[in-house]
N, C-alpha and C. Protein backbone atom coordinates (compact mmCIF):
# COMPACT_ATOMS: atom_id res chain seq x y z
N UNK A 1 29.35 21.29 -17.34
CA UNK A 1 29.99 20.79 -16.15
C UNK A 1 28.95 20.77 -15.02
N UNK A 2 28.99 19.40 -13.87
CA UNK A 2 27.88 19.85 -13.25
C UNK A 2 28.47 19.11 -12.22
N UNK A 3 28.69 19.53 -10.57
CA UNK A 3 29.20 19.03 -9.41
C UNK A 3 27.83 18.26 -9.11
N UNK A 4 27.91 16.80 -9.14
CA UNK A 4 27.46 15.46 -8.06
C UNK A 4 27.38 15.34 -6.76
N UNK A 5 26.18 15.96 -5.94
CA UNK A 5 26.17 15.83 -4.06
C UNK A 5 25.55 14.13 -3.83
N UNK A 6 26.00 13.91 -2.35
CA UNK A 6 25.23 13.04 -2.46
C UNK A 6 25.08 13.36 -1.24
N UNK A 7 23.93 14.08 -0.96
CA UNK A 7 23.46 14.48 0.52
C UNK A 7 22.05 14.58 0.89
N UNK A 8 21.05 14.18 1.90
CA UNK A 8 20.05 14.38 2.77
C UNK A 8 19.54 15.88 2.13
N UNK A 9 19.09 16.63 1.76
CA UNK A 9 18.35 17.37 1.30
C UNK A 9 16.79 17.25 1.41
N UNK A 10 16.38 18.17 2.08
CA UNK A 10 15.07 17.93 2.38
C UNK A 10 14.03 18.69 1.11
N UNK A 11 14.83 20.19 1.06
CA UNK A 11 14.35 21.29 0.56
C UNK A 11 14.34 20.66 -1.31
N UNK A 12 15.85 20.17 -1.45
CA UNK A 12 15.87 19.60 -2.82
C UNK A 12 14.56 18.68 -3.02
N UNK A 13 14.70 17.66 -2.04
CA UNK A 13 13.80 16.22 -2.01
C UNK A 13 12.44 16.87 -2.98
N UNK A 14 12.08 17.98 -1.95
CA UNK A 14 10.43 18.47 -2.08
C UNK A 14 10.71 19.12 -3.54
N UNK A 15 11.71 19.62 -3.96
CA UNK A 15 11.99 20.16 -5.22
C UNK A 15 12.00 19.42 -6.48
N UNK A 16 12.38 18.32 -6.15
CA UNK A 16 12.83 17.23 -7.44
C UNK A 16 11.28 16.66 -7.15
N UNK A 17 10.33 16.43 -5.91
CA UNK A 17 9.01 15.92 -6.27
C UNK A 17 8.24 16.54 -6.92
N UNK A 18 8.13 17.87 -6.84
CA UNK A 18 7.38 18.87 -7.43
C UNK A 18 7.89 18.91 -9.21
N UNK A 19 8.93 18.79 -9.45
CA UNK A 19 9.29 18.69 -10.73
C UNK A 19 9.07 17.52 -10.94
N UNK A 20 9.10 16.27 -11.11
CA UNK A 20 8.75 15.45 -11.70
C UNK A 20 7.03 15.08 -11.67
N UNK A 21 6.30 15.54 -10.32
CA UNK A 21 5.16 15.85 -10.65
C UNK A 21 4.44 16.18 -11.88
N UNK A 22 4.80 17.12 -12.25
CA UNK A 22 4.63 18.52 -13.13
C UNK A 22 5.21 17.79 -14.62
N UNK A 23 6.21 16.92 -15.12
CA UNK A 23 6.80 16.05 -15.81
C UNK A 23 5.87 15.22 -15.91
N UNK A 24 5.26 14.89 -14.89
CA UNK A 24 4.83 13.41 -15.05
C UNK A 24 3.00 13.77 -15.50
N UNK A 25 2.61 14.53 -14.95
CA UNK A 25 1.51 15.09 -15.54
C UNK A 25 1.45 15.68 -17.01
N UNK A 26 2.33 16.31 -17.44
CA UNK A 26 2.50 16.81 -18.50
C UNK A 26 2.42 15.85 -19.76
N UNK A 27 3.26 14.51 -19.39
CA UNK A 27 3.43 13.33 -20.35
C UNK A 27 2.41 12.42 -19.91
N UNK A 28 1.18 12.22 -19.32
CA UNK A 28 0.46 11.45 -19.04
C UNK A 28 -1.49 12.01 -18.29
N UNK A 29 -1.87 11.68 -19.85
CA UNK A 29 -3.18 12.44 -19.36
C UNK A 29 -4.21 11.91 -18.53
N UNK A 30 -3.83 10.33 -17.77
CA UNK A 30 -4.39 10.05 -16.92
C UNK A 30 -4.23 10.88 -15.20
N UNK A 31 -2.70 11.44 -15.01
CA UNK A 31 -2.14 11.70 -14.48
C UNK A 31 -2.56 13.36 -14.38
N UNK A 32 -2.91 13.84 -15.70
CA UNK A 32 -3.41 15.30 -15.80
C UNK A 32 -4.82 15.27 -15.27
N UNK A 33 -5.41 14.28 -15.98
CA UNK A 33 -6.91 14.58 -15.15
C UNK A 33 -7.37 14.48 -13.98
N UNK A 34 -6.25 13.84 -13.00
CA UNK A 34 -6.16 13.32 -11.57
C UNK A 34 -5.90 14.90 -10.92
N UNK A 35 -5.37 15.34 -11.46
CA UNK A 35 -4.91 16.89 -10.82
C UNK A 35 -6.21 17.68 -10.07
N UNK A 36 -6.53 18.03 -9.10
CA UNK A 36 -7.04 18.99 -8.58
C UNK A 36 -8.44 18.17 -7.73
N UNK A 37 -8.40 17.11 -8.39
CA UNK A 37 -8.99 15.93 -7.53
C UNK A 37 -9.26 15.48 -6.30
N UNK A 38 -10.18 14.88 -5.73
CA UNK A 38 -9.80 14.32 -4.85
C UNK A 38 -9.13 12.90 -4.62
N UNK A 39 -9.21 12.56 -5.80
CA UNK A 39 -8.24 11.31 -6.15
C UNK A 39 -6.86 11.02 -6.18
N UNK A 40 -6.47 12.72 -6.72
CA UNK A 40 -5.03 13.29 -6.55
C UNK A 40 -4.10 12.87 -5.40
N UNK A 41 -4.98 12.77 -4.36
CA UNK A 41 -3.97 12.82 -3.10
C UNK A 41 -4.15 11.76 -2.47
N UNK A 42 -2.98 10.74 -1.85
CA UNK A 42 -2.89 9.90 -0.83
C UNK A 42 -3.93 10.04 0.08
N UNK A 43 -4.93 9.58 0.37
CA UNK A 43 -5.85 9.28 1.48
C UNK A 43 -5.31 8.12 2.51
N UNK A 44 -4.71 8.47 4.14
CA UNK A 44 -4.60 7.44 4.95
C UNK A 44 -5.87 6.41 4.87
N UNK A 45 -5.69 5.05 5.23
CA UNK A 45 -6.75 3.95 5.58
C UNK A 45 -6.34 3.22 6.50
N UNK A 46 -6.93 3.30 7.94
CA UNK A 46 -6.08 2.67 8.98
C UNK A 46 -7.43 1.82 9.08
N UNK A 47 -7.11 0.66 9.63
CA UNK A 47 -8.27 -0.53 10.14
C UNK A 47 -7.31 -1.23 11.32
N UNK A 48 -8.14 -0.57 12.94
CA UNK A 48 -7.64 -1.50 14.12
C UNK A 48 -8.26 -2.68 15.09
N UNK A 49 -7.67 -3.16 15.23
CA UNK A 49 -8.00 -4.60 16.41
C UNK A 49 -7.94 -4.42 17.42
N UNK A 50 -8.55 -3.95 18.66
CA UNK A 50 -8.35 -3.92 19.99
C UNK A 50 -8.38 -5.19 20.92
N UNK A 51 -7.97 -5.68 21.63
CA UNK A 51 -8.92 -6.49 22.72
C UNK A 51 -9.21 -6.27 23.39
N UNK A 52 -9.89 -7.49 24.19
CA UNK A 52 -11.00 -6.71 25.55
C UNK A 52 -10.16 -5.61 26.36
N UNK A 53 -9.00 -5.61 26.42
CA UNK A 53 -8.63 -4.40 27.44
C UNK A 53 -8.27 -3.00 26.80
N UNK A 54 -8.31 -3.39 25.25
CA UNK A 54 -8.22 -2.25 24.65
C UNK A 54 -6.80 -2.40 23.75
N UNK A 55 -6.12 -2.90 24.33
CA UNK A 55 -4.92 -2.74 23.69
C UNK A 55 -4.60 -3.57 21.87
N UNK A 56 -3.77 -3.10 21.72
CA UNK A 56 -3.27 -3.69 20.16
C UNK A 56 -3.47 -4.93 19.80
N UNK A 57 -4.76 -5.59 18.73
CA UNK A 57 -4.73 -6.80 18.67
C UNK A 57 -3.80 -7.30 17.49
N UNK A 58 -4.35 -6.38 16.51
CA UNK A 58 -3.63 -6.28 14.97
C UNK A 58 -4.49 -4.97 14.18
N UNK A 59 -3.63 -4.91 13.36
CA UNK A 59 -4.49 -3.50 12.48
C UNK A 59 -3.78 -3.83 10.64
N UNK A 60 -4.06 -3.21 9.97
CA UNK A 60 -3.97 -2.55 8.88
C UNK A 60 -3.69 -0.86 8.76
N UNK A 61 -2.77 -0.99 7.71
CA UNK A 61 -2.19 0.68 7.98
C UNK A 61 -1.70 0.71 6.22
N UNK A 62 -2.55 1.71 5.63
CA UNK A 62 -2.20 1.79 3.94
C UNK A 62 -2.88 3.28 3.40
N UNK A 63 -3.09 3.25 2.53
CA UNK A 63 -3.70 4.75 1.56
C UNK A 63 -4.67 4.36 0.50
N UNK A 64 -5.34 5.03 0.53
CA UNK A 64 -5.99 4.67 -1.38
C UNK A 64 -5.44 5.90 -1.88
N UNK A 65 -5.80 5.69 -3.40
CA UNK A 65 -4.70 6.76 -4.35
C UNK A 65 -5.18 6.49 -5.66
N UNK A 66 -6.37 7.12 -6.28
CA UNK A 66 -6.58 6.77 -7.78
C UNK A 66 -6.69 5.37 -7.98
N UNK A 67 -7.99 5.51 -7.54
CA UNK A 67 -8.84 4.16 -7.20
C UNK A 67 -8.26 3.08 -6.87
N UNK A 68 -7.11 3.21 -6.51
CA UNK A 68 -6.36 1.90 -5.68
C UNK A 68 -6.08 1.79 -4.02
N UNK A 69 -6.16 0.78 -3.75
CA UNK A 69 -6.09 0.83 -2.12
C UNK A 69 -4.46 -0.08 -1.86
N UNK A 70 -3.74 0.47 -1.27
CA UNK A 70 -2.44 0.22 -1.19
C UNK A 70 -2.09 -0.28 0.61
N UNK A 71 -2.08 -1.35 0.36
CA UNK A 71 -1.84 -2.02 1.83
C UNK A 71 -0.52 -2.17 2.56
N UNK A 72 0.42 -0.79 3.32
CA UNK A 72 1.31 -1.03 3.88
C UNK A 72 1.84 -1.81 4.75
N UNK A 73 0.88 -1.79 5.25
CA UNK A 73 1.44 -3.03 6.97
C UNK A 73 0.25 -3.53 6.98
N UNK A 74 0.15 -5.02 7.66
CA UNK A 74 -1.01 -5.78 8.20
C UNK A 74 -0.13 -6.48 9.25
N UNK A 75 -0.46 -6.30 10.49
CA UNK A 75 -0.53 -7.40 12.05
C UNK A 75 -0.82 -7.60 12.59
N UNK A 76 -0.95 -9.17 13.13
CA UNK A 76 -2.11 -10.00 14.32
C UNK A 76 -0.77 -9.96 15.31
N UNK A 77 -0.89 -9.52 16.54
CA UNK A 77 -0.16 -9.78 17.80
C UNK A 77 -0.42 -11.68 17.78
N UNK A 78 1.08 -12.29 17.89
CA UNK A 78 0.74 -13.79 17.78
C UNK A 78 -0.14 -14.14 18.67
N UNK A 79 -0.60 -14.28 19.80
CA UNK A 79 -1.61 -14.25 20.50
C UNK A 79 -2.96 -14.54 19.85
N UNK A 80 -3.24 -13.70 18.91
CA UNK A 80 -4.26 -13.83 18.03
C UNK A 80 -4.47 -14.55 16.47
N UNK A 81 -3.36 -14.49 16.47
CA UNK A 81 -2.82 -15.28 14.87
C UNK A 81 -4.16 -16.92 14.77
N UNK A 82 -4.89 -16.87 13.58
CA UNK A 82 -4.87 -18.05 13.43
C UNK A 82 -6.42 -17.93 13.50
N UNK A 83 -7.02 -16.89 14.18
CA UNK A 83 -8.70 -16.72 14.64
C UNK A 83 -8.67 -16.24 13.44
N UNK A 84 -8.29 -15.84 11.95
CA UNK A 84 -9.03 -15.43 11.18
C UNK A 84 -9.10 -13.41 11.24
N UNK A 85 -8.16 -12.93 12.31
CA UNK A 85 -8.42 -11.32 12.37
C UNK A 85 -7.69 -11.18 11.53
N UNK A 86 -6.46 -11.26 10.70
CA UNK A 86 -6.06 -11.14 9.91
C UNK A 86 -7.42 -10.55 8.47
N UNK A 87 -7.64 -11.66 8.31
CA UNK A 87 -8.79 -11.34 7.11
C UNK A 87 -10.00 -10.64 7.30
N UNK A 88 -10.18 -10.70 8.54
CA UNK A 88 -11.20 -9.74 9.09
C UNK A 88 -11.01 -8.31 8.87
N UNK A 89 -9.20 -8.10 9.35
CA UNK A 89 -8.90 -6.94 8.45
C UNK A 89 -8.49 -6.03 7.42
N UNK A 90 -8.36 -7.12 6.75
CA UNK A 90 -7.86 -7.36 5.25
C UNK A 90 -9.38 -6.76 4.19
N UNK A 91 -10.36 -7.48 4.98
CA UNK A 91 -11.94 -7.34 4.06
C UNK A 91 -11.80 -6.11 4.57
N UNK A 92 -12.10 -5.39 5.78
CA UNK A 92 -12.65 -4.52 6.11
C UNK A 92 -11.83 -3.28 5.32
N UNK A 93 -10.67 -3.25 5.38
CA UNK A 93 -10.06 -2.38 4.63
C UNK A 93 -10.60 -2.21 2.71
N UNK A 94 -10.75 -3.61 2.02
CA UNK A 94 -11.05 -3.90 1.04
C UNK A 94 -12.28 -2.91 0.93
N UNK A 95 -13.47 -3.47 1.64
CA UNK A 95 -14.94 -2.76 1.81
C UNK A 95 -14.60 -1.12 1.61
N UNK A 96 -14.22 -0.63 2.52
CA UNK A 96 -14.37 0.39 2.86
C UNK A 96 -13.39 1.23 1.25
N UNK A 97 -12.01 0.73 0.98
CA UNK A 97 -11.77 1.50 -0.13
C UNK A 97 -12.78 1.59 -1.69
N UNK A 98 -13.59 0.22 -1.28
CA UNK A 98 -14.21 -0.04 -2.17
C UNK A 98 -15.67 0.98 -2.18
N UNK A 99 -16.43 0.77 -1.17
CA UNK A 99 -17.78 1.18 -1.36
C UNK A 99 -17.46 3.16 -0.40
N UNK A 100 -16.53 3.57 -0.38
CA UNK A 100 -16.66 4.33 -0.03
C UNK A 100 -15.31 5.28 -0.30
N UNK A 101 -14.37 4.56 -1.11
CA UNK A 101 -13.85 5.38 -1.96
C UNK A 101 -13.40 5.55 -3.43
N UNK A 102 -14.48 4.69 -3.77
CA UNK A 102 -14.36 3.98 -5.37
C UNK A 102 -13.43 3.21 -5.58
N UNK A 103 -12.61 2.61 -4.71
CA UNK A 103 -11.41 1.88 -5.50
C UNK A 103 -11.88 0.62 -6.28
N UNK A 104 -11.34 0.08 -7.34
CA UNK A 104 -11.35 -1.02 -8.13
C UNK A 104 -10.22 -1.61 -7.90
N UNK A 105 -8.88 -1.40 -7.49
CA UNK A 105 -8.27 -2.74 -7.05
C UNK A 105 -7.28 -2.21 -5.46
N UNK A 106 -6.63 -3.42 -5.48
CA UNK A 106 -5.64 -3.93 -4.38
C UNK A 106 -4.61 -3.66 -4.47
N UNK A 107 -3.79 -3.34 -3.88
CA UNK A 107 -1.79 -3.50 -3.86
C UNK A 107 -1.56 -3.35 -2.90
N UNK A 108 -0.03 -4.13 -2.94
CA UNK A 108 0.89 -4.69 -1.10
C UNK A 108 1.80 -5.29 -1.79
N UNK A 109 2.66 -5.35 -0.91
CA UNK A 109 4.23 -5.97 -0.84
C UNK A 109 4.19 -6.73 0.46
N UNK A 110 4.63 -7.90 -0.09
CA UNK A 110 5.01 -9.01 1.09
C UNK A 110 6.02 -9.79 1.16
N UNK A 111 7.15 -10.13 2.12
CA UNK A 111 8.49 -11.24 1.80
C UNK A 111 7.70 -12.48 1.63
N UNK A 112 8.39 -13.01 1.31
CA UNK A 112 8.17 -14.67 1.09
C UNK A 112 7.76 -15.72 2.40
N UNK A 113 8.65 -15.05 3.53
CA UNK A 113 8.86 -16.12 4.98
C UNK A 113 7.51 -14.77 5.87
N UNK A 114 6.91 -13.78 5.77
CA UNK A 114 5.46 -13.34 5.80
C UNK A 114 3.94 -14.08 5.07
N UNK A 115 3.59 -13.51 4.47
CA UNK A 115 2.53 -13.94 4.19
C UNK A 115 1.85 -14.09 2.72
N UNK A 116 2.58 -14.86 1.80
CA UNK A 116 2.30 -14.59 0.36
C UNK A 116 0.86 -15.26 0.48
N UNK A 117 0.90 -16.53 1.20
CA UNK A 117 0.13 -17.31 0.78
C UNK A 117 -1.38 -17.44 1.57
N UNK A 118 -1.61 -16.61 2.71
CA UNK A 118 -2.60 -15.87 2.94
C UNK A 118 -3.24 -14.85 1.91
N UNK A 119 -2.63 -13.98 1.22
CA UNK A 119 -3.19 -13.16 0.48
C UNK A 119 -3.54 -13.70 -1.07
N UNK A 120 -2.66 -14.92 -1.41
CA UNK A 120 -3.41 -15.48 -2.38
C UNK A 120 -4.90 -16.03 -2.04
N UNK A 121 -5.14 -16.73 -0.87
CA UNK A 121 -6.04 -17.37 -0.18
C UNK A 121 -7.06 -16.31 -0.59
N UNK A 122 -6.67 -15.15 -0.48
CA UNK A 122 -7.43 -13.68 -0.31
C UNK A 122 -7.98 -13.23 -1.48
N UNK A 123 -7.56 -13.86 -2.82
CA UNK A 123 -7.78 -13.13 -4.11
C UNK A 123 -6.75 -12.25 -5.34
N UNK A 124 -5.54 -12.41 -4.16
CA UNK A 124 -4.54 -11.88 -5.07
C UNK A 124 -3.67 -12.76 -5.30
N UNK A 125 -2.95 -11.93 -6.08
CA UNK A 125 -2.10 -12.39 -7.64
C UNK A 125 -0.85 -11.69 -7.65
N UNK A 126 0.22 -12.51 -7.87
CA UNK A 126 1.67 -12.08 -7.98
C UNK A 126 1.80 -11.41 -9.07
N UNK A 127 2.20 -10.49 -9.26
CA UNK A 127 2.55 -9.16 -10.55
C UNK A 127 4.28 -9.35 -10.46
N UNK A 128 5.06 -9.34 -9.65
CA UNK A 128 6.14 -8.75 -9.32
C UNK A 128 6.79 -10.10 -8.17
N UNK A 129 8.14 -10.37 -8.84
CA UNK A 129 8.47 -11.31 -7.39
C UNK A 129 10.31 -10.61 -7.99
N UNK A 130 10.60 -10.29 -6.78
CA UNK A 130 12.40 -9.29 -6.85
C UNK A 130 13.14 -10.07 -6.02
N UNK A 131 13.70 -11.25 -6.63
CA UNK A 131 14.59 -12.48 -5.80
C UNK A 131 15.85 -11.32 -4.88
N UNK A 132 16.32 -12.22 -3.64
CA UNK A 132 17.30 -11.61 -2.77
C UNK A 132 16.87 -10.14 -2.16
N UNK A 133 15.85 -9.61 -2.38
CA UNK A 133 15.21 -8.15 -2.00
C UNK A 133 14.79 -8.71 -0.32
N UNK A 134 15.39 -8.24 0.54
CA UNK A 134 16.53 -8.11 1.17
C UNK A 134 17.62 -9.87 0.50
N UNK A 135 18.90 -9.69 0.63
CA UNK A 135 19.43 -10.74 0.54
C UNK A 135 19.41 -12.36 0.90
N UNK A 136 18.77 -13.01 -0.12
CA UNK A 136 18.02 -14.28 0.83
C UNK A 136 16.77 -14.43 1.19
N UNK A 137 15.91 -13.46 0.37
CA UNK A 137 14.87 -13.50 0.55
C UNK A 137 13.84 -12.76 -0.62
N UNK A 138 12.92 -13.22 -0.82
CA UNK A 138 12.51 -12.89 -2.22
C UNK A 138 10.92 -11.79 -1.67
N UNK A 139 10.77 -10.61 -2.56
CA UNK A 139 9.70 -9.77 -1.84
C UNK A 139 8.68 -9.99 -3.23
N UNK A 140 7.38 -9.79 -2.54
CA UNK A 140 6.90 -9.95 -4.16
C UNK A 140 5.50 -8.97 -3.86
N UNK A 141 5.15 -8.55 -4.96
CA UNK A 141 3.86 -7.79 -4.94
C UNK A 141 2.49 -8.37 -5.81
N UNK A 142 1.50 -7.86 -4.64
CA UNK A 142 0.63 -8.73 -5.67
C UNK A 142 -0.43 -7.79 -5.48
N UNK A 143 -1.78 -7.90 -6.22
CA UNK A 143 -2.92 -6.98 -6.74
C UNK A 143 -4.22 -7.72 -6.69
N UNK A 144 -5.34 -7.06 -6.73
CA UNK A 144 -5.94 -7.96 -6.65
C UNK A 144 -7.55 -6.92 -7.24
N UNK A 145 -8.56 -7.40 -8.13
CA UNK A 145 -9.26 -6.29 -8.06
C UNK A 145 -10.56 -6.04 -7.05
N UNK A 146 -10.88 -4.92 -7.26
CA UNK A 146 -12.01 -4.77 -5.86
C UNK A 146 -13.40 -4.74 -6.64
N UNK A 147 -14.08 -5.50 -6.86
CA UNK A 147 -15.25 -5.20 -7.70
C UNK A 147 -16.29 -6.18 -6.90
């Protein structure tokens, strides 16, 4: 017999990560040898845009993680859209996971009515497209390698 919560748990959260950790290492010896690493752990990778007064032009905001560089957010303030900072920070992020934290490839998630077709421009490749992800709109992920 086993009572079903369905509640905000923080203490559980960190509990059920730590166990499936430990699961997931156990059944996967790529995953075992990553252990104690410095590869092991999420590394932030922020790349920013200022302008002349300093303020927010666009940035990049992601992690590398076992030789992958994982691209959360990318934005040009429209203002700037269109000069190319976009890819300016797109490479720079690329470079840097690359020659300075070994990564060999790319990953990001992008909607459809964003920017698929900039990042193909870029070298990547659709792996993943999840129709209606939000409703009416299709999200897709794509990869790309860093070599």
């Amino acid at each position: 017999m086993f009572r079903i919560e369905a509640k905000v748990d923080k203490e559980r959260r960190d509990l059920l990560r730590s166990r499936l950790r430990d699961t997931n290492t156990a059944a996967s010896p790529v995953l075992a040898a990553l252990r104690g690493t410095p590869a092991e752990r999420e590394i932030p990778l922020h790349v920013w845009a200022l302008d002349e007064s300093g303020a927010l032009a666009g940035g990049l905001v992601g992690h590398t993680w076992a030789t992958w560089l994982h691209v959360a957010h990318l934005w040009v303030d429209g203002r700037h859209r269109g000069a190319g900072l976009g890819s300016r920070l797109l490479a720079r992020a690329e470079r840097m996971a690359r020659t300075q934290r070994d990564c060999h490839g790319a990953r990001l998630e992008t909607w459809d009515f964003q920017a698929p077709e900039f990042y193909r421009k870029h070298g990547y490749k659709v792996v993943c497209a999840i129709p209606d992800y939000p409703p009416g709109t299709t999200e897709y992920t794509l990869i790309k390698p860093l070599g």
